[in-house]
C-alpha atoms as a PDB file:
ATOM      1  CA  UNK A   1     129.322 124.573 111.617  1.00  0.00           C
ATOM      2  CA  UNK A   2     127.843 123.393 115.194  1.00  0.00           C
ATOM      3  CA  UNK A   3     124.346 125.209 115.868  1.00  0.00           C
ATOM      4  CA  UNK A   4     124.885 127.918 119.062  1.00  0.00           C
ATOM      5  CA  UNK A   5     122.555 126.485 121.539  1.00  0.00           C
ATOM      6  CA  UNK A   6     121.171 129.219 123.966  1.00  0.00           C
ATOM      7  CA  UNK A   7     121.833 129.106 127.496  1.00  0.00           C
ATOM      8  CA  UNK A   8     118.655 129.016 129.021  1.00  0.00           C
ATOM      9  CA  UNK A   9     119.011 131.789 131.286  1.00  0.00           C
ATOM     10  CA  UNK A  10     120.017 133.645 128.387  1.00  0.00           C
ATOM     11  CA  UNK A  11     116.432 132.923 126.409  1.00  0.00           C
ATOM     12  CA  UNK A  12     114.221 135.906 128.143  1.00  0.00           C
ATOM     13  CA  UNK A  13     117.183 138.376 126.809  1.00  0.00           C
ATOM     14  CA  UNK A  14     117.240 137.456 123.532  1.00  0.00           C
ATOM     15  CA  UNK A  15     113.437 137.365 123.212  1.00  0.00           C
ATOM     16  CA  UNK A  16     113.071 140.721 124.678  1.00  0.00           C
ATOM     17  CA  UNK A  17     116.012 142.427 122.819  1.00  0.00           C
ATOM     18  CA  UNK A  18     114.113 141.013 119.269  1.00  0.00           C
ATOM     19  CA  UNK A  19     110.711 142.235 120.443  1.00  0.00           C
ATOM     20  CA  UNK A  20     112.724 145.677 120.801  1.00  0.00           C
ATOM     21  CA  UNK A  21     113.816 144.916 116.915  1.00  0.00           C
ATOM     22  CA  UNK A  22     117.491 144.207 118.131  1.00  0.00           C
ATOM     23  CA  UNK A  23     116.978 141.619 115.468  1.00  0.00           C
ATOM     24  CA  UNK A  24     116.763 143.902 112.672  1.00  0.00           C
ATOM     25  CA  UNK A  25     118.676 147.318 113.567  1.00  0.00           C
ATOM     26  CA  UNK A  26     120.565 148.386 116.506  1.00  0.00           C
ATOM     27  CA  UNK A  27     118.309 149.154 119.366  1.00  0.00           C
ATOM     28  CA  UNK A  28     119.120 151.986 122.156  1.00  0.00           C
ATOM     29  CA  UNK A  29     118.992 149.879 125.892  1.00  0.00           C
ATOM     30  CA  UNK A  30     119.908 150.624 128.892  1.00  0.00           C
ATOM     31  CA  UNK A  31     120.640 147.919 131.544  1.00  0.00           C
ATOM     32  CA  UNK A  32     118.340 149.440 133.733  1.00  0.00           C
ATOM     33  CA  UNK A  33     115.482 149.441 131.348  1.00  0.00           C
ATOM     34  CA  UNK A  34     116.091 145.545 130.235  1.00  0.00           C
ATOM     35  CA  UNK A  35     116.298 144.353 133.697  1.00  0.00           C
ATOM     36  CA  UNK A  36     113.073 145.982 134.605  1.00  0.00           C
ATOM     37  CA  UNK A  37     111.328 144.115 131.721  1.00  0.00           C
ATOM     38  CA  UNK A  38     113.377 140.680 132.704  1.00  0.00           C
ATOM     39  CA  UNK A  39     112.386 141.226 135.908  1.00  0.00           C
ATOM     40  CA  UNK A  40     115.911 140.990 137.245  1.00  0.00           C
ATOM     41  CA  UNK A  41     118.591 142.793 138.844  1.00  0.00           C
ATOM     42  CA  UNK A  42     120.457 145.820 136.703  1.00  0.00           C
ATOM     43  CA  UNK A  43     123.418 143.420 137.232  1.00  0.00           C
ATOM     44  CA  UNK A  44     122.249 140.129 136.363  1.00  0.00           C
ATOM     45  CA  UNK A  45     120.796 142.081 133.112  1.00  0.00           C
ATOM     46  CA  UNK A  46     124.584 143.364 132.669  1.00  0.00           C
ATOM     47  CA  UNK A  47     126.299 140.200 133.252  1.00  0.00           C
ATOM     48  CA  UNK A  48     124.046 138.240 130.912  1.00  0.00           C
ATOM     49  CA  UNK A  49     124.763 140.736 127.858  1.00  0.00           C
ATOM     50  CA  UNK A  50     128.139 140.805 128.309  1.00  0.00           C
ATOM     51  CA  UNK A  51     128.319 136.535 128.985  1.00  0.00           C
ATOM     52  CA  UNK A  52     126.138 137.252 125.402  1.00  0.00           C
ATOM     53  CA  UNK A  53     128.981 139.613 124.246  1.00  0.00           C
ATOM     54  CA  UNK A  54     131.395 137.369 124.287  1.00  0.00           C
ATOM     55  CA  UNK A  55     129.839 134.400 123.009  1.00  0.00           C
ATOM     56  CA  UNK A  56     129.280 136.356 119.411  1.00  0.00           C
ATOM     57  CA  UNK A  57     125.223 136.390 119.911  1.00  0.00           C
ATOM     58  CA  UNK A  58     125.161 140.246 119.899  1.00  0.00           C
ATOM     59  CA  UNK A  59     127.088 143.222 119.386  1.00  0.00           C
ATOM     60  CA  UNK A  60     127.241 146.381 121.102  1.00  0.00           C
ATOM     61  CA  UNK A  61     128.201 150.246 119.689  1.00  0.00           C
ATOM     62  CA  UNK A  62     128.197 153.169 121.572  1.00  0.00           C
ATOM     63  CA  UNK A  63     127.237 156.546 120.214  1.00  0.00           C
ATOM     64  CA  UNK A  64     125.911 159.989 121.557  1.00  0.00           C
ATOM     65  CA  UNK A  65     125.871 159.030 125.301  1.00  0.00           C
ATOM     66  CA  UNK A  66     124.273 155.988 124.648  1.00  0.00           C
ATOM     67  CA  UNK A  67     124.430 152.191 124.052  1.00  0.00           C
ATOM     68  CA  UNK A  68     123.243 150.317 120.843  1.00  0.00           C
ATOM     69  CA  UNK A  69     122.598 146.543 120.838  1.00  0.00           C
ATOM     70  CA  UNK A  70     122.396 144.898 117.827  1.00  0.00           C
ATOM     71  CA  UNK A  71     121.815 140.807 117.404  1.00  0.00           C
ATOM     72  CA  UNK A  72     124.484 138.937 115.346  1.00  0.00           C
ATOM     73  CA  UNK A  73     123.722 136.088 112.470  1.00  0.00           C
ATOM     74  CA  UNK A  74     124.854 133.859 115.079  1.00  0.00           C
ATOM     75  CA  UNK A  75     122.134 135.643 117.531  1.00  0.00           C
ATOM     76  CA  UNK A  76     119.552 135.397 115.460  1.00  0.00           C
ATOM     77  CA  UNK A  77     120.212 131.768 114.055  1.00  0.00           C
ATOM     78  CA  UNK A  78     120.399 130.677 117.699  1.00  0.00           C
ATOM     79  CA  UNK A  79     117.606 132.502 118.490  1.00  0.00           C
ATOM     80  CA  UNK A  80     115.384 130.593 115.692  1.00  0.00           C
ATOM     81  CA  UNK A  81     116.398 127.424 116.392  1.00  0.00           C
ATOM     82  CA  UNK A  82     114.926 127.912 119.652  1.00  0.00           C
ATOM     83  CA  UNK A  83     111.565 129.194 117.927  1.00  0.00           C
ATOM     84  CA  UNK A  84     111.136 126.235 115.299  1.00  0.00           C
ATOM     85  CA  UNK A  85     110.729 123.656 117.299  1.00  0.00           C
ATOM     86  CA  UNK A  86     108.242 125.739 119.325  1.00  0.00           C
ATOM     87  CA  UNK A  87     106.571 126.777 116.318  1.00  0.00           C
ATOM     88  CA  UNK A  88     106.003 122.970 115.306  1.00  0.00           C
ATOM     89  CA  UNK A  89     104.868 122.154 118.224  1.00  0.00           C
ATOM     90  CA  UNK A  90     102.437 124.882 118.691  1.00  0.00           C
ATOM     91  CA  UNK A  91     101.118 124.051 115.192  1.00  0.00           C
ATOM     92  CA  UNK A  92     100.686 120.791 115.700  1.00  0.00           C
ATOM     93  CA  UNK A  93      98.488 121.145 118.829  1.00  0.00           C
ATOM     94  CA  UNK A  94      96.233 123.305 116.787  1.00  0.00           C
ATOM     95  CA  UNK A  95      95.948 120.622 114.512  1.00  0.00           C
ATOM     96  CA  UNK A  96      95.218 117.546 116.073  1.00  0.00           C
ATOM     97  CA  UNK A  97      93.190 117.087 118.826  1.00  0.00           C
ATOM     98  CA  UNK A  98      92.568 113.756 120.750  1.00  0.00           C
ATOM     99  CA  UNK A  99      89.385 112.543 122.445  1.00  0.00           C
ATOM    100  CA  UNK A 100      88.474 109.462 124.038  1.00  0.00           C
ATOM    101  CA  UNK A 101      85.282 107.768 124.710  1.00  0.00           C
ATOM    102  CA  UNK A 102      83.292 104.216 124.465  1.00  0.00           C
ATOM    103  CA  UNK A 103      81.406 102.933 121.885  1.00  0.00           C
ATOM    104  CA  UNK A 104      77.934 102.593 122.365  1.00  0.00           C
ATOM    105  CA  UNK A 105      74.624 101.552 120.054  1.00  0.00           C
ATOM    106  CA  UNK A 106      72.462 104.136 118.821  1.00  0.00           C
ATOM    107  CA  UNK A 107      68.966 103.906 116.926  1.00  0.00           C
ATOM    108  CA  UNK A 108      70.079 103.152 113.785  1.00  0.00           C
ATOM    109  CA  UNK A 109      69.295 105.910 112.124  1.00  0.00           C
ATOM    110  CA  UNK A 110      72.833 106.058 110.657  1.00  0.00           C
ATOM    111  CA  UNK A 111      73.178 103.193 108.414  1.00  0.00           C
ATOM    112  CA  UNK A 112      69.748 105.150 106.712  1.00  0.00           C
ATOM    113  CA  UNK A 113      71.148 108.884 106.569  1.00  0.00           C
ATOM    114  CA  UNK A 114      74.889 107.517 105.757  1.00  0.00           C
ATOM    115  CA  UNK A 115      73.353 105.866 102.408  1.00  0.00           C
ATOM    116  CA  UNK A 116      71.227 108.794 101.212  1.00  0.00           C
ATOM    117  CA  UNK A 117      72.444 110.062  97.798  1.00  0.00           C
ATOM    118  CA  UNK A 118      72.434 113.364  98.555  1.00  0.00           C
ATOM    119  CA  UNK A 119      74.647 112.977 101.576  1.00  0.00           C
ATOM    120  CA  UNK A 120      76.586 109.507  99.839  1.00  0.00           C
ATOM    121  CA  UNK A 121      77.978 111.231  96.494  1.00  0.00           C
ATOM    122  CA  UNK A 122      79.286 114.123  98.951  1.00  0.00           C
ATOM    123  CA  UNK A 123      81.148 111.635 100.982  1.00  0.00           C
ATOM    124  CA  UNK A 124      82.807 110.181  98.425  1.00  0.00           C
ATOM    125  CA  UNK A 125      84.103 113.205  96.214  1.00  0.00           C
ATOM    126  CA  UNK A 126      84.763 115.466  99.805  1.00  0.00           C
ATOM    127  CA  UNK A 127      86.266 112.915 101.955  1.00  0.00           C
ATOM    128  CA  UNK A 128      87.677 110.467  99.244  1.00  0.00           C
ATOM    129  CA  UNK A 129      85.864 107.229 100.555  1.00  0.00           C
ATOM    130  CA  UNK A 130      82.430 105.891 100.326  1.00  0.00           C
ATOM    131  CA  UNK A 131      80.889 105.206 103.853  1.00  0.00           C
ATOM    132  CA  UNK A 132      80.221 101.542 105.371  1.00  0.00           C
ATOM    133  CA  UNK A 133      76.115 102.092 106.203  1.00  0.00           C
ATOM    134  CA  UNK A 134      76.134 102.903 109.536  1.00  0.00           C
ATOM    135  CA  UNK A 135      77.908 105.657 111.857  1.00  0.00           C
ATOM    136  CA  UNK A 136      80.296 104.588 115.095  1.00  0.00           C
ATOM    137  CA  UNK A 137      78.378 106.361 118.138  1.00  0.00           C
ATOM    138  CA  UNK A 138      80.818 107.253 120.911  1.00  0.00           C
ATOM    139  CA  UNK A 139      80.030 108.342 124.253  1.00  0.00           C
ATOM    140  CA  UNK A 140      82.759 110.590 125.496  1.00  0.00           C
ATOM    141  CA  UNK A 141      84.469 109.964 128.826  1.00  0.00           C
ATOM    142  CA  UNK A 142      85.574 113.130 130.391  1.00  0.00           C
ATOM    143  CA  UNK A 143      84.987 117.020 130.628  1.00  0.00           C
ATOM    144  CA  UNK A 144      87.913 117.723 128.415  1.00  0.00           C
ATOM    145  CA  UNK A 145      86.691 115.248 125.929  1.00  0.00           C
ATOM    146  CA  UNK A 146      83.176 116.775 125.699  1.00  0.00           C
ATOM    147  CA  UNK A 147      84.637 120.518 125.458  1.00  0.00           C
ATOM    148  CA  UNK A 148      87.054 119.483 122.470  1.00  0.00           C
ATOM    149  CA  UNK A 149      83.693 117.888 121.067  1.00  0.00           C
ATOM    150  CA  UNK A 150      82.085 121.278 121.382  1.00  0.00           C
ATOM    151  CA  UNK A 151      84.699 123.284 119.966  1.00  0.00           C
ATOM    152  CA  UNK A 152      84.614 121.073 116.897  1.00  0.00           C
ATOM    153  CA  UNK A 153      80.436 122.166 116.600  1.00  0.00           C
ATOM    154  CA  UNK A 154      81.665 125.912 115.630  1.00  0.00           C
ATOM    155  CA  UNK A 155      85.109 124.949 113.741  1.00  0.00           C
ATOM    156  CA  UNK A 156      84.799 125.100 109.806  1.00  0.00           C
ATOM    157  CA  UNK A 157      85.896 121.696 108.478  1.00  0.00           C
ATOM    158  CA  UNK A 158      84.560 119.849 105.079  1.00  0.00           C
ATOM    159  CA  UNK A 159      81.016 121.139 104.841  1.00  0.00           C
ATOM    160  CA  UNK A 160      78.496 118.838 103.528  1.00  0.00           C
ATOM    161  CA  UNK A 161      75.564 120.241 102.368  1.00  0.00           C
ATOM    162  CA  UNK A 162      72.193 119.707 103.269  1.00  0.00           C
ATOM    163  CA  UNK A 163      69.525 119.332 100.595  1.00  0.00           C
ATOM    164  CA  UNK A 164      66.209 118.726  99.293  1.00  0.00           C
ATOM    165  CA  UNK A 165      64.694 115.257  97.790  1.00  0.00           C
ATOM    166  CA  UNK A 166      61.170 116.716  97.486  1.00  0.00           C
ATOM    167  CA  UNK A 167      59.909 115.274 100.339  1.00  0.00           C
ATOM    168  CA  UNK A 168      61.500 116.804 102.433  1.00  0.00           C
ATOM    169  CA  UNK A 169      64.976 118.762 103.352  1.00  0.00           C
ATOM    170  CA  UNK A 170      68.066 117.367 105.343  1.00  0.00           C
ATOM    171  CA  UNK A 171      70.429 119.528 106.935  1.00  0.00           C
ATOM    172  CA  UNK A 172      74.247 120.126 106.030  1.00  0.00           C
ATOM    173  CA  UNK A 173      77.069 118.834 108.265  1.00  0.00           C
ATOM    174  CA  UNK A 174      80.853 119.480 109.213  1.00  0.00           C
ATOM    175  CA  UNK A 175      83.204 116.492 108.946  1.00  0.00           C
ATOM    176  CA  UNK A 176      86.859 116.668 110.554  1.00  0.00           C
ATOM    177  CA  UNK A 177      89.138 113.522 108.855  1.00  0.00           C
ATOM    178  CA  UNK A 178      90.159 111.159 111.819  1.00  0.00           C
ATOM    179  CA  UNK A 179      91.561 107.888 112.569  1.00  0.00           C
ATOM    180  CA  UNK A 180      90.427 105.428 115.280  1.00  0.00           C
ATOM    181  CA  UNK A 181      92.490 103.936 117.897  1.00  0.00           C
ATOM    182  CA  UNK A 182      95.688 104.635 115.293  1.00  0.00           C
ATOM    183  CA  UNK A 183      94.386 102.211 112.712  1.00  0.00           C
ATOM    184  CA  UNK A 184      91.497 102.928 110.855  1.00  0.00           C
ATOM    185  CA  UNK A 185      90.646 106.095 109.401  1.00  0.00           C
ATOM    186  CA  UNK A 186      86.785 107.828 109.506  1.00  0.00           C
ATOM    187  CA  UNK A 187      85.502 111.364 109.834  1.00  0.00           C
ATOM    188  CA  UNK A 188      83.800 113.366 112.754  1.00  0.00           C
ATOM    189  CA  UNK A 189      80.122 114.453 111.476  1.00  0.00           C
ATOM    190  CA  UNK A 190      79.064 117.767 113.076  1.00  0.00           C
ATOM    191  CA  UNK A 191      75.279 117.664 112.181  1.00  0.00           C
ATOM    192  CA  UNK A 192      73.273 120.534 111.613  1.00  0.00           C
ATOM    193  CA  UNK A 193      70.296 118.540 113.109  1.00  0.00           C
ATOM    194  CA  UNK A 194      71.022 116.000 115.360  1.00  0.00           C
ATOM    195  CA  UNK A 195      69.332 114.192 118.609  1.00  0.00           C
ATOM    196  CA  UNK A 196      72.529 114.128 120.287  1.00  0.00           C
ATOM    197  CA  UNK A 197      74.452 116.500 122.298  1.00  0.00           C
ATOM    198  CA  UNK A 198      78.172 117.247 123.072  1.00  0.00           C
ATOM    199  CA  UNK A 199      78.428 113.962 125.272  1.00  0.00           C
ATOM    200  CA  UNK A 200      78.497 112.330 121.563  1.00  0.00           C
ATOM    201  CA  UNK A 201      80.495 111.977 118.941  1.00  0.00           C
ATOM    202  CA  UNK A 202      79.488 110.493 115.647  1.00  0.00           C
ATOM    203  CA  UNK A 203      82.173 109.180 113.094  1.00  0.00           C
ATOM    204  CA  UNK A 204      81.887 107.768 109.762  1.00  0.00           C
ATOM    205  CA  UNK A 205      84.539 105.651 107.962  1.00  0.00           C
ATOM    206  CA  UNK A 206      84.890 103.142 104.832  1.00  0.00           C
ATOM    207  CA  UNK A 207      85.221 100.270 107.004  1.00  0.00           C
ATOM    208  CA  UNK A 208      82.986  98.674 109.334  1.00  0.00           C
ATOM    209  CA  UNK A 209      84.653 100.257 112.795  1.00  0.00           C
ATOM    210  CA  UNK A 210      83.511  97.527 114.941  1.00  0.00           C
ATOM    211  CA  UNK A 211      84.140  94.473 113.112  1.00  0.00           C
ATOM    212  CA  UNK A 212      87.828  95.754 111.993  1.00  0.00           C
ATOM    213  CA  UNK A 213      88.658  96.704 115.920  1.00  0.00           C
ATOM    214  CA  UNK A 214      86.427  94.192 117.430  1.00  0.00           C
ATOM    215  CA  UNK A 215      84.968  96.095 119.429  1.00  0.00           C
ATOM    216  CA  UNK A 216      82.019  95.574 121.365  1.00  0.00           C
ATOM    217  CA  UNK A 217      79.610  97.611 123.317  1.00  0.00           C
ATOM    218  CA  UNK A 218      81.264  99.856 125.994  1.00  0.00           C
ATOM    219  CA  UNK A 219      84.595  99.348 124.315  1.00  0.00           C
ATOM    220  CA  UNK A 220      87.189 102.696 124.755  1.00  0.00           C
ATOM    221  CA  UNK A 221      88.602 104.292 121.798  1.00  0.00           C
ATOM    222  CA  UNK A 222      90.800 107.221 121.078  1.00  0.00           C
ATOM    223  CA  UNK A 223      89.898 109.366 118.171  1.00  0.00           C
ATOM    224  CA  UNK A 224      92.700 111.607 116.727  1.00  0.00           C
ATOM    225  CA  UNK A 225      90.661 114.464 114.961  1.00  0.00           C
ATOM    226  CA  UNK A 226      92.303 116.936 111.948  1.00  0.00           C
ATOM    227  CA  UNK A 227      90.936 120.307 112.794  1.00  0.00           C
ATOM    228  CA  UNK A 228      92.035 122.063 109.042  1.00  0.00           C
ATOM    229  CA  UNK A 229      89.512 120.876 106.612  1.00  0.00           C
ATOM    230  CA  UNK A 230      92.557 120.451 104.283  1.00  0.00           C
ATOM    231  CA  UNK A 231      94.619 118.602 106.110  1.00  0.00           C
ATOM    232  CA  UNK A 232      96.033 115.367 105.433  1.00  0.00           C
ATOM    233  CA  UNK A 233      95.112 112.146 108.243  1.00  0.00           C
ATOM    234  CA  UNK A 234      97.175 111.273 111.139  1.00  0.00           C
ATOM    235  CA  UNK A 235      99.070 108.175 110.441  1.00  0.00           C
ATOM    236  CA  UNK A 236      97.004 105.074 110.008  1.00  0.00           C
ATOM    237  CA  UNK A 237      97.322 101.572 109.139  1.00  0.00           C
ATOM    238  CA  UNK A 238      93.535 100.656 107.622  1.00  0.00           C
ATOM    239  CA  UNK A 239      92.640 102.054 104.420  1.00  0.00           C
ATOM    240  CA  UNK A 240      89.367 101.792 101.883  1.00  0.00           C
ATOM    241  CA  UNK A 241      90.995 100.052  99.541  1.00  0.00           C
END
Protein backbone atom coordinates (compact mmCIF):
# COMPACT_ATOMS: atom_id res chain seq x y z
CA UNK A 1 0.00 0.00 0.00
CA UNK A 2 1.45 3.58 -1.20
CA UNK A 3 2.73 5.65 1.97
CA UNK A 4 0.14 8.95 2.49
CA UNK A 5 2.52 11.73 1.99
CA UNK A 6 1.42 14.93 3.95
CA UNK A 7 0.59 17.98 2.25
CA UNK A 8 2.80 20.39 3.56
CA UNK A 9 0.42 22.90 4.56
CA UNK A 10 -1.22 20.22 6.30
CA UNK A 11 2.13 19.39 8.62
CA UNK A 12 1.55 22.25 11.49
CA UNK A 13 -2.12 20.53 11.96
CA UNK A 14 -1.16 17.29 12.40
CA UNK A 15 1.73 18.18 14.73
CA UNK A 16 -0.42 20.28 16.85
CA UNK A 17 -3.50 17.93 16.96
CA UNK A 18 -0.74 14.97 18.32
CA UNK A 19 0.80 17.37 20.83
CA UNK A 20 -3.02 17.69 21.98
CA UNK A 21 -2.85 13.59 22.12
CA UNK A 22 -5.22 13.43 18.98
CA UNK A 23 -2.80 10.64 18.35
CA UNK A 24 -3.84 8.52 21.10
CA UNK A 25 -7.63 9.38 22.10
CA UNK A 26 -10.08 11.71 20.71
CA UNK A 27 -9.28 15.23 21.63
CA UNK A 28 -12.09 18.09 22.21
CA UNK A 29 -11.03 21.21 19.47
CA UNK A 30 -12.56 23.85 18.42
CA UNK A 31 -11.60 25.59 15.11
CA UNK A 32 -11.18 28.63 16.82
CA UNK A 33 -8.81 27.32 19.37
CA UNK A 34 -6.52 25.38 16.58
CA UNK A 35 -6.28 28.31 14.40
CA UNK A 36 -5.11 30.48 17.19
CA UNK A 37 -2.24 28.01 17.90
CA UNK A 38 -1.56 27.64 13.85
CA UNK A 39 -1.58 31.04 13.73
CA UNK A 40 -4.16 31.12 10.98
CA UNK A 41 -7.53 32.09 10.11
CA UNK A 42 -10.67 30.06 11.91
CA UNK A 43 -11.30 29.17 8.22
CA UNK A 44 -8.14 28.13 6.86
CA UNK A 45 -7.99 25.92 10.26
CA UNK A 46 -11.58 24.55 9.07
CA UNK A 47 -10.79 23.96 5.56
CA UNK A 48 -7.55 22.14 6.31
CA UNK A 49 -9.38 19.53 8.74
CA UNK A 50 -11.96 18.89 6.60
CA UNK A 51 -9.32 18.68 3.19
CA UNK A 52 -7.77 16.17 6.26
CA UNK A 53 -11.30 14.62 6.65
CA UNK A 54 -11.58 13.48 3.57
CA UNK A 55 -8.30 12.24 2.81
CA UNK A 56 -8.77 9.43 5.80
CA UNK A 57 -5.88 11.19 8.09
CA UNK A 58 -8.41 11.91 10.91
CA UNK A 59 -11.75 11.37 12.07
CA UNK A 60 -14.18 13.50 13.66
CA UNK A 61 -17.30 12.59 16.36
CA UNK A 62 -19.48 14.88 17.81
CA UNK A 63 -20.87 14.54 21.29
CA UNK A 64 -22.36 16.85 24.10
CA UNK A 65 -22.13 20.17 22.14
CA UNK A 66 -18.85 19.51 21.13
CA UNK A 67 -16.35 18.20 18.51
CA UNK A 68 -13.85 15.25 18.99
CA UNK A 69 -10.85 14.76 16.66
CA UNK A 70 -9.25 11.71 16.64
CA UNK A 71 -6.03 10.75 14.19
CA UNK A 72 -6.50 7.65 11.96
CA UNK A 73 -3.69 4.69 11.36
CA UNK A 74 -3.34 6.35 8.17
CA UNK A 75 -2.83 9.82 10.23
CA UNK A 76 -0.52 8.67 12.33
CA UNK A 77 1.59 6.48 9.81
CA UNK A 78 1.75 9.61 7.64
CA UNK A 79 2.48 11.57 10.36
CA UNK A 80 5.72 9.32 11.29
CA UNK A 81 7.01 9.07 8.16
CA UNK A 82 7.38 12.66 8.26
CA UNK A 83 9.20 12.36 11.80
CA UNK A 84 11.80 9.50 10.84
CA UNK A 85 13.59 11.02 8.53
CA UNK A 86 13.78 14.08 10.82
CA UNK A 87 14.67 12.00 13.62
CA UNK A 88 17.75 10.54 11.57
CA UNK A 89 18.79 13.46 10.65
CA UNK A 90 18.69 15.17 13.91
CA UNK A 91 20.63 12.18 15.32
CA UNK A 92 23.06 12.19 13.06
CA UNK A 93 24.07 15.86 13.54
CA UNK A 94 24.52 15.08 17.16
CA UNK A 95 26.79 12.56 16.19
CA UNK A 96 29.20 13.68 13.87
CA UNK A 97 30.67 16.80 13.80
CA UNK A 98 33.13 18.17 11.11
CA UNK A 99 36.08 20.53 11.56
CA UNK A 100 38.62 21.74 9.33
CA UNK A 101 42.02 23.06 9.80
CA UNK A 102 45.88 22.81 8.52
CA UNK A 103 48.43 20.78 9.63
CA UNK A 104 51.15 22.26 11.30
CA UNK A 105 54.55 20.97 13.34
CA UNK A 106 54.55 20.99 16.93
CA UNK A 107 57.49 20.29 19.52
CA UNK A 108 57.55 16.88 19.40
CA UNK A 109 56.48 16.09 22.43
CA UNK A 110 53.96 13.63 20.92
CA UNK A 111 55.88 10.90 19.43
CA UNK A 112 57.29 10.77 23.49
CA UNK A 113 53.78 10.88 25.39
CA UNK A 114 52.05 8.69 22.44
CA UNK A 115 54.68 5.75 23.34
CA UNK A 116 54.42 5.85 27.14
CA UNK A 117 53.08 2.52 28.51
CA UNK A 118 50.79 3.84 30.63
CA UNK A 119 49.07 5.88 27.97
CA UNK A 120 50.17 3.01 24.91
CA UNK A 121 48.39 -0.23 26.48
CA UNK A 122 45.21 2.17 26.92
CA UNK A 123 45.27 3.01 23.31
CA UNK A 124 45.32 -0.16 22.15
CA UNK A 125 42.61 -2.07 24.32
CA UNK A 126 40.19 1.48 24.30
CA UNK A 127 40.54 2.53 20.82
CA UNK A 128 41.46 -0.89 19.15
CA UNK A 129 44.80 0.31 17.45
CA UNK A 130 48.24 0.94 18.63
CA UNK A 131 49.42 4.58 17.84
CA UNK A 132 52.18 5.53 15.07
CA UNK A 133 54.73 7.71 17.64
CA UNK A 134 53.78 10.96 17.06
CA UNK A 135 50.36 13.06 17.17
CA UNK A 136 48.94 15.12 13.84
CA UNK A 137 48.80 18.88 15.21
CA UNK A 138 46.09 20.85 13.43
CA UNK A 139 45.54 24.41 13.52
CA UNK A 140 41.89 25.12 13.07
CA UNK A 141 40.66 27.56 10.44
CA UNK A 142 37.55 29.24 11.51
CA UNK A 143 35.35 30.37 14.58
CA UNK A 144 32.99 27.51 14.10
CA UNK A 145 35.84 25.13 13.92
CA UNK A 146 37.42 26.31 17.21
CA UNK A 147 33.87 26.31 19.11
CA UNK A 148 33.14 22.57 17.95
CA UNK A 149 36.84 22.04 19.31
CA UNK A 150 35.72 23.47 22.60
CA UNK A 151 32.63 21.69 22.97
CA UNK A 152 34.53 18.46 22.50
CA UNK A 153 36.90 19.71 25.90
CA UNK A 154 33.61 19.10 28.19
CA UNK A 155 31.95 16.08 26.09
CA UNK A 156 32.54 12.54 27.75
CA UNK A 157 34.17 10.33 25.10
CA UNK A 158 36.78 7.25 25.75
CA UNK A 159 38.55 8.39 28.89
CA UNK A 160 42.09 7.55 29.20
CA UNK A 161 43.44 7.66 32.38
CA UNK A 162 46.17 9.47 33.70
CA UNK A 163 48.69 7.76 35.97
CA UNK A 164 51.69 7.49 37.97
CA UNK A 165 55.29 5.93 36.91
CA UNK A 166 56.94 7.04 40.18
CA UNK A 167 58.49 9.83 38.91
CA UNK A 168 56.06 11.55 38.33
CA UNK A 169 52.09 11.66 37.33
CA UNK A 170 50.52 12.28 33.78
CA UNK A 171 47.15 13.41 33.36
CA UNK A 172 44.05 11.46 31.81
CA UNK A 173 42.58 12.41 28.41
CA UNK A 174 39.26 12.21 26.28
CA UNK A 175 39.57 10.66 22.80
CA UNK A 176 36.58 11.03 20.18
CA UNK A 177 37.21 8.15 17.13
CA UNK A 178 37.69 10.15 13.79
CA UNK A 179 38.76 9.80 10.33
CA UNK A 180 40.92 12.23 8.30
CA UNK A 181 40.09 13.73 5.08
CA UNK A 182 37.59 10.43 4.56
CA UNK A 183 40.47 7.99 4.50
CA UNK A 184 42.33 7.31 7.39
CA UNK A 185 41.01 6.81 10.69
CA UNK A 186 42.67 8.45 14.22
CA UNK A 187 41.21 9.82 17.42
CA UNK A 188 40.77 13.44 18.87
CA UNK A 189 42.89 13.62 22.31
CA UNK A 190 41.26 16.05 24.77
CA UNK A 191 44.22 16.40 27.28
CA UNK A 192 43.84 17.04 30.75
CA UNK A 193 47.18 19.01 30.59
CA UNK A 194 48.08 20.41 27.54
CA UNK A 195 50.15 23.63 26.12
CA UNK A 196 47.64 24.17 23.57
CA UNK A 197 44.41 25.86 23.43
CA UNK A 198 41.09 25.54 21.46
CA UNK A 199 42.84 26.90 18.18
CA UNK A 200 44.32 23.13 18.25
CA UNK A 201 43.40 19.99 17.71
CA UNK A 202 45.52 16.97 18.39
CA UNK A 203 44.73 13.50 16.72
CA UNK A 204 46.27 10.24 17.03
CA UNK A 205 45.96 7.33 14.54
CA UNK A 206 47.75 3.85 13.61
CA UNK A 207 49.17 5.23 10.58
CA UNK A 208 51.60 7.82 9.97
CA UNK A 209 48.91 10.80 8.91
CA UNK A 210 51.32 12.65 6.88
CA UNK A 211 53.12 10.19 4.94
CA UNK A 212 49.69 8.22 4.03
CA UNK A 213 47.98 11.78 2.86
CA UNK A 214 51.12 13.43 1.86
CA UNK A 215 50.68 16.10 3.41
CA UNK A 216 52.96 18.74 4.14
CA UNK A 217 53.14 21.70 6.37
CA UNK A 218 50.11 24.08 6.07
CA UNK A 219 48.20 21.37 4.28
CA UNK A 220 44.00 21.57 4.98
CA UNK A 221 42.25 18.66 6.31
CA UNK A 222 38.76 17.83 7.35
CA UNK A 223 38.33 15.81 10.45
CA UNK A 224 34.95 13.99 10.88
CA UNK A 225 34.74 13.52 14.78
CA UNK A 226 32.24 10.65 16.62
CA UNK A 227 30.89 12.49 19.57
CA UNK A 228 29.35 8.98 21.48
CA UNK A 229 32.28 7.30 22.98
CA UNK A 230 30.61 4.09 21.66
CA UNK A 231 30.11 4.79 18.45
CA UNK A 232 31.32 3.12 15.51
CA UNK A 233 33.82 5.43 12.77
CA UNK A 234 32.55 7.31 9.89
CA UNK A 235 33.31 5.49 6.77
CA UNK A 236 36.95 5.17 5.92
CA UNK A 237 39.16 3.62 3.51
CA UNK A 238 42.73 3.24 5.66
CA UNK A 239 42.83 0.80 8.31
CA UNK A 240 45.71 -0.57 10.97
CA UNK A 241 45.96 -3.58 9.55
Amino acid sequence: MKMQMLKPSHIPTIIELISLGAKDRPVAVTTVSLARKLGKSQQLASKHLDEMEQEGLLERMRSGGKTYIRLTKKGVSAAAALYKPLQIAFEEMERVMELHGKVFSGLGEGAYYVSMNGYRRQFISKLGFDPFPGTLNVRLLSAVDRKMRKELGVAKGIHIEGFDDGKRTYGGAECFKAVVNGEVKAAVLVLERTSHDDTVMELISPLNVRETLDLSEGDRIDVKVVLEASSELPSSTSSSD
